[in-house]
N, C-alpha and C. Protein backbone atom coordinates (compact mmCIF):
# COMPACT_ATOMS: atom_id res chain seq x y z
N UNK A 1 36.75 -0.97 -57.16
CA UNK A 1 36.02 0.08 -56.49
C UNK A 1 34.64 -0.42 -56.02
N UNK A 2 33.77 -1.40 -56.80
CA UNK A 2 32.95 -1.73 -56.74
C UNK A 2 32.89 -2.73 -55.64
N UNK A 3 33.88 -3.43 -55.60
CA UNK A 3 34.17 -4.70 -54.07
C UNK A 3 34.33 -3.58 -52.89
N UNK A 4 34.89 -2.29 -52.88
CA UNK A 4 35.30 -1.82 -52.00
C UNK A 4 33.77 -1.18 -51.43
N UNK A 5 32.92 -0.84 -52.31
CA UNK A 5 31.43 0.23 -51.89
C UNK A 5 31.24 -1.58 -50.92
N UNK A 6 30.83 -2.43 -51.81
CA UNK A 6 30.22 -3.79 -51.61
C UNK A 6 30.56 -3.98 -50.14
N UNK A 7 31.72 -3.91 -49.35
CA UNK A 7 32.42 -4.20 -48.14
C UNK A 7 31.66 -2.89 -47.15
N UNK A 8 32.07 -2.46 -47.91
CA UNK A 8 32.00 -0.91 -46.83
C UNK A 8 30.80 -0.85 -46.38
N UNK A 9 29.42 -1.18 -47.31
CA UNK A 9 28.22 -1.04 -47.07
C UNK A 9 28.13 -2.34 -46.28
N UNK A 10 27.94 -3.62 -46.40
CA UNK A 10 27.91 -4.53 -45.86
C UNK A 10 28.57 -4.41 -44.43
N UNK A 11 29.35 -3.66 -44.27
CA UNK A 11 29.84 -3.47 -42.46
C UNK A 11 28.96 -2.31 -41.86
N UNK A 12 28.67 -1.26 -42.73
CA UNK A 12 27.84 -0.33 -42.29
C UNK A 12 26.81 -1.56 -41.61
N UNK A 13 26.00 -2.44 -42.64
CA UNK A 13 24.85 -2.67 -42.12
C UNK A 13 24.91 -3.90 -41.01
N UNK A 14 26.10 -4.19 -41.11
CA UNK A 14 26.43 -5.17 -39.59
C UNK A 14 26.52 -4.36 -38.13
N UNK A 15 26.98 -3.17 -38.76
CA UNK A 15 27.43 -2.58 -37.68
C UNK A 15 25.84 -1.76 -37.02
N UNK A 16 25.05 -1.25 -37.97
CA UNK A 16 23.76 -1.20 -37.80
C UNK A 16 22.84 -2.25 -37.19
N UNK A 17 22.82 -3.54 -37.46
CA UNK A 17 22.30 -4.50 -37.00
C UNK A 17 22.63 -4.38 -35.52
N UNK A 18 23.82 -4.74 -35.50
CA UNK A 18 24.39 -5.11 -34.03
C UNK A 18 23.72 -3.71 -33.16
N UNK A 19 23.93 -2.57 -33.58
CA UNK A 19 23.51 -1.32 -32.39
C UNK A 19 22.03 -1.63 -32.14
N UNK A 20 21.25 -1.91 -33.52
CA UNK A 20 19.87 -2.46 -33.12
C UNK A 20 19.63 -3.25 -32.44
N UNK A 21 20.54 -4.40 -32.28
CA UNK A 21 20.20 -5.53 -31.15
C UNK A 21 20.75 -5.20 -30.20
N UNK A 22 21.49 -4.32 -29.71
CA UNK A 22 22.30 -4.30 -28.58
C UNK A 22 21.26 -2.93 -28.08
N UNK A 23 20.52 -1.87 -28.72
CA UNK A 23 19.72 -1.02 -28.11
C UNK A 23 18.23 -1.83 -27.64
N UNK A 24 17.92 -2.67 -28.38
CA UNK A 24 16.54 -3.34 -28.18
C UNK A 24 17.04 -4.40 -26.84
N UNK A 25 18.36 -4.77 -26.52
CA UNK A 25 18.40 -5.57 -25.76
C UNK A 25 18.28 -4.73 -24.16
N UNK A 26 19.01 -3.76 -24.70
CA UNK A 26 19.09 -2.45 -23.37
C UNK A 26 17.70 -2.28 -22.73
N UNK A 27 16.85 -1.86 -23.69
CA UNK A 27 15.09 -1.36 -23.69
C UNK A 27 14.35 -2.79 -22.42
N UNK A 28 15.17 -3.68 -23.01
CA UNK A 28 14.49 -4.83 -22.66
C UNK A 28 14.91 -4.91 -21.08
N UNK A 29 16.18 -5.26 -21.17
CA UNK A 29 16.83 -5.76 -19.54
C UNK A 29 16.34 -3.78 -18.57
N UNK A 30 15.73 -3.00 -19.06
CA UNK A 30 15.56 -2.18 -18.49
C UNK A 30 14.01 -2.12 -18.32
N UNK A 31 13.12 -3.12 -19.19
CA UNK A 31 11.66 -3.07 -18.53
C UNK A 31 11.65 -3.92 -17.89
N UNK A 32 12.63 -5.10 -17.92
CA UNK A 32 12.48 -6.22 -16.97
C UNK A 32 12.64 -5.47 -15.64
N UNK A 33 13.85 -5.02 -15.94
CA UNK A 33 14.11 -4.02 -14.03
C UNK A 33 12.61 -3.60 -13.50
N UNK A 34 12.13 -2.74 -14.45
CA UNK A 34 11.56 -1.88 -14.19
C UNK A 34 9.62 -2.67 -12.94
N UNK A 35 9.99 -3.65 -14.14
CA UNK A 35 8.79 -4.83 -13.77
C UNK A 35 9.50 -5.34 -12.36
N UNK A 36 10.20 -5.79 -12.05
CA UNK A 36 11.04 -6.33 -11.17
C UNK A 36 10.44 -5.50 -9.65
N UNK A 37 10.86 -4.45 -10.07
CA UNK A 37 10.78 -3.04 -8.94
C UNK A 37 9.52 -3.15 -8.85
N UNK A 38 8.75 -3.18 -9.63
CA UNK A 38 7.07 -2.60 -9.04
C UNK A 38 6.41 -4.13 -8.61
N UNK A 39 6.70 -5.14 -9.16
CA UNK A 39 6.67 -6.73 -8.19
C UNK A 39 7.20 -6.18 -6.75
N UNK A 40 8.03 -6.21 -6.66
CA UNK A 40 8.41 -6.48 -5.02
C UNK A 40 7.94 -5.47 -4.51
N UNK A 41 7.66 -4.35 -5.19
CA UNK A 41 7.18 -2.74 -4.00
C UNK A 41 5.50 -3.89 -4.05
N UNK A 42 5.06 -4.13 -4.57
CA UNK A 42 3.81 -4.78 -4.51
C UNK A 42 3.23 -6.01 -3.39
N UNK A 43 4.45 -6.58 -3.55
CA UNK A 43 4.45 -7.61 -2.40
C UNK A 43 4.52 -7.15 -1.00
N UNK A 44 5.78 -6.34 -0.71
CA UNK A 44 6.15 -5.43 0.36
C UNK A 44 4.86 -4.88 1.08
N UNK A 45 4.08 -4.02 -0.02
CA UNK A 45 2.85 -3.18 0.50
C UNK A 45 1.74 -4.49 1.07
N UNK A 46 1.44 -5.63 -0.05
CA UNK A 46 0.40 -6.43 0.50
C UNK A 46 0.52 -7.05 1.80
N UNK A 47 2.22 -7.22 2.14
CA UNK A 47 2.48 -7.61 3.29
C UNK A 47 2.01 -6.77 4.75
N UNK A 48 2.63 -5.49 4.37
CA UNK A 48 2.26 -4.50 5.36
C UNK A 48 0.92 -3.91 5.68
N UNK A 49 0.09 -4.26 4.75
CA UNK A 49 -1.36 -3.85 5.08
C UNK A 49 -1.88 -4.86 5.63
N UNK A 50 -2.74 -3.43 6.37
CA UNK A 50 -3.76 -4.73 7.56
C UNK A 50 -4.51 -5.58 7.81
N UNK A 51 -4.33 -5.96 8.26
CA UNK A 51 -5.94 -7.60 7.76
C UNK A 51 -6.93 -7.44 8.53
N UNK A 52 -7.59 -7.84 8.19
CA UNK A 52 -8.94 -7.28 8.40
C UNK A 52 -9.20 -8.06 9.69
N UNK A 53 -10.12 -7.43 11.17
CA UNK A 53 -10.08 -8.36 12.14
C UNK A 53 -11.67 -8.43 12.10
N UNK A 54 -11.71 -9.81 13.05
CA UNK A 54 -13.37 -10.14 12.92
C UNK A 54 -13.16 -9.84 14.18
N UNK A 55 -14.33 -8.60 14.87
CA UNK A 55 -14.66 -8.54 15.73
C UNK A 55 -16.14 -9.12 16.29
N UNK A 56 -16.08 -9.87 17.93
CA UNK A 56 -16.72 -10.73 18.72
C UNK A 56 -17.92 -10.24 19.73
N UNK A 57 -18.91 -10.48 19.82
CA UNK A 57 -19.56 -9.87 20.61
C UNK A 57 -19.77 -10.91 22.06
N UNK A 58 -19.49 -10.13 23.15
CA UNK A 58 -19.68 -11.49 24.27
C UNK A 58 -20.67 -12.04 24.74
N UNK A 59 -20.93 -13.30 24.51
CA UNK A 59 -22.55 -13.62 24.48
C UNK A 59 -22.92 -13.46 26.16
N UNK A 60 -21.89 -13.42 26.89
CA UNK A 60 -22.53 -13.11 28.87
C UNK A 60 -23.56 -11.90 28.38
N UNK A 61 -22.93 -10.76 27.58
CA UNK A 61 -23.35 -9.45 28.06
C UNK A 61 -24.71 -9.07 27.02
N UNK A 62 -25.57 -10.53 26.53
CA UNK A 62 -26.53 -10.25 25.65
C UNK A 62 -27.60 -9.68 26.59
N UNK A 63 -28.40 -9.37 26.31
CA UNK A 63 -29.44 -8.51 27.53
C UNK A 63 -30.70 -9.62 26.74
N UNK A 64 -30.90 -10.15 28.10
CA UNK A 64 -31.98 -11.20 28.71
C UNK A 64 -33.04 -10.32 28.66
N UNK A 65 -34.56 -10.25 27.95
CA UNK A 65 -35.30 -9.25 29.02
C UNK A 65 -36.28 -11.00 29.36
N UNK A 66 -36.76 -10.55 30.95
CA UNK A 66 -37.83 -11.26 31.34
C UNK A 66 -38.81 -11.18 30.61
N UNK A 67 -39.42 -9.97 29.88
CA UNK A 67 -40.85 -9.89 28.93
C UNK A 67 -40.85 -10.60 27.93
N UNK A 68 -39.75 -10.95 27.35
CA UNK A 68 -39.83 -11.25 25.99
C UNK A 68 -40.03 -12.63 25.50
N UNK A 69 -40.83 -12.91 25.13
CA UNK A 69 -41.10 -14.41 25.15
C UNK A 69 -40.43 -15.20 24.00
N UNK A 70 -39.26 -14.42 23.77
CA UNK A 70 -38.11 -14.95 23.27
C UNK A 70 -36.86 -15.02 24.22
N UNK A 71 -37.06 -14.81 25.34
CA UNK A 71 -35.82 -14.74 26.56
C UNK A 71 -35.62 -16.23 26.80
N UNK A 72 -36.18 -17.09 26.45
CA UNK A 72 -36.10 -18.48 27.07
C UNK A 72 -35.25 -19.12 25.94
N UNK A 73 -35.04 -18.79 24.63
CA UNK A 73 -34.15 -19.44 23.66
C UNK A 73 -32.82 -18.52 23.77
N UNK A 74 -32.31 -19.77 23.54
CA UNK A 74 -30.32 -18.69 22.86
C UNK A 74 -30.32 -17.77 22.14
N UNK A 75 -30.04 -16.93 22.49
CA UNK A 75 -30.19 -16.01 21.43
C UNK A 75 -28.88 -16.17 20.51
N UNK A 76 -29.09 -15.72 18.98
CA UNK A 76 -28.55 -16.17 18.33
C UNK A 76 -27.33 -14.67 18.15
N UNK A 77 -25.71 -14.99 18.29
CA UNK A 77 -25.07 -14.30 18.49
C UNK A 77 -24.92 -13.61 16.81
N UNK A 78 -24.82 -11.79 17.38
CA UNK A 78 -24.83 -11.30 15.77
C UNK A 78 -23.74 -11.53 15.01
N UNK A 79 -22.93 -11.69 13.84
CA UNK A 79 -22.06 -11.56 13.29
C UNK A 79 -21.52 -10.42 12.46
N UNK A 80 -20.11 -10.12 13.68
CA UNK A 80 -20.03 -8.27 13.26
C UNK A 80 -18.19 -8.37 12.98
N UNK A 81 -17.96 -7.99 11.73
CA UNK A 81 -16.63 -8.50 11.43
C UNK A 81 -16.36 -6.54 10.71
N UNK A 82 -14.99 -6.61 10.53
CA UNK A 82 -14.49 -5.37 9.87
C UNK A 82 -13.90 -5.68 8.49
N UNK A 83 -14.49 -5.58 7.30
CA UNK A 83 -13.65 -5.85 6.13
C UNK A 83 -13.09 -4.84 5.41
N UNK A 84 -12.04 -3.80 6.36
CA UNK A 84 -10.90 -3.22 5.66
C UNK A 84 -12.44 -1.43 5.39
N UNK A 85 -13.31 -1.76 5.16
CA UNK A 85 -13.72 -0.70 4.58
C UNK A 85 -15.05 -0.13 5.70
N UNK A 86 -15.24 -0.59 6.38
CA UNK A 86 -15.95 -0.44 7.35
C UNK A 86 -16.99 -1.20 8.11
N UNK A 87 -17.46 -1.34 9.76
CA UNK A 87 -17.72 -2.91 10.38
C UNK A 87 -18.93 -2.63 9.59
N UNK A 88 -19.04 -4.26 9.59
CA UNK A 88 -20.00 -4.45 9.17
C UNK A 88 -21.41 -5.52 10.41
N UNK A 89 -22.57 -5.27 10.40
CA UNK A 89 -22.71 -5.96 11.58
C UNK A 89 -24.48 -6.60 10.98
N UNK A 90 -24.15 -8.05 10.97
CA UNK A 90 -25.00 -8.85 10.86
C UNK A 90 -26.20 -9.22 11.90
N UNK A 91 -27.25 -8.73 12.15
CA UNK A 91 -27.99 -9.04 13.26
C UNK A 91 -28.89 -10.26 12.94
């Protein structure tokens, strides 16, 4: 009787083991998915958003004045770019 508890319990707790590894394995291959999915929605989005453009100012249309006794040098072109959050403009 005593070999028979001895067996019986000993499969109980195999059989326990195994559901534990086979539920923890489930948990697992289901956060991997889960990680998986929010990687690529991540990539997808960085792809599709916009890049930022550097906008140019045309140096023909700088305004020369005759008075200015800085009209005789180059004037030095401003740097005016857009970074995603609003232009920004370097004079």
């Amino acid at each position: 009787m005593q070999s028979i508890r001895n067996l019986l319990l000993t499969a109980a707790g195999i059989a326990f083991t195994l559901m534990a590894f086979v539920f923890t394995a489930s948990l697992g291959l289901a956060l991997i998915g889960i990680v998986s999915v929010v990687m690529i929605g991540t990539t997808i989005a960085a792809r599709l958003a916009p890049k930022p453009v550097r906008a140019t100012v045309n140096r023909n249309s700088v305004n020369r004045n005759p008075g200015n006794p800085n009209s005789g040098r180059q004037p030095r072109e401003p740097r005016i770019w857009n970074d995603g959050r609003g232009t920004i403009i370097d004079l």
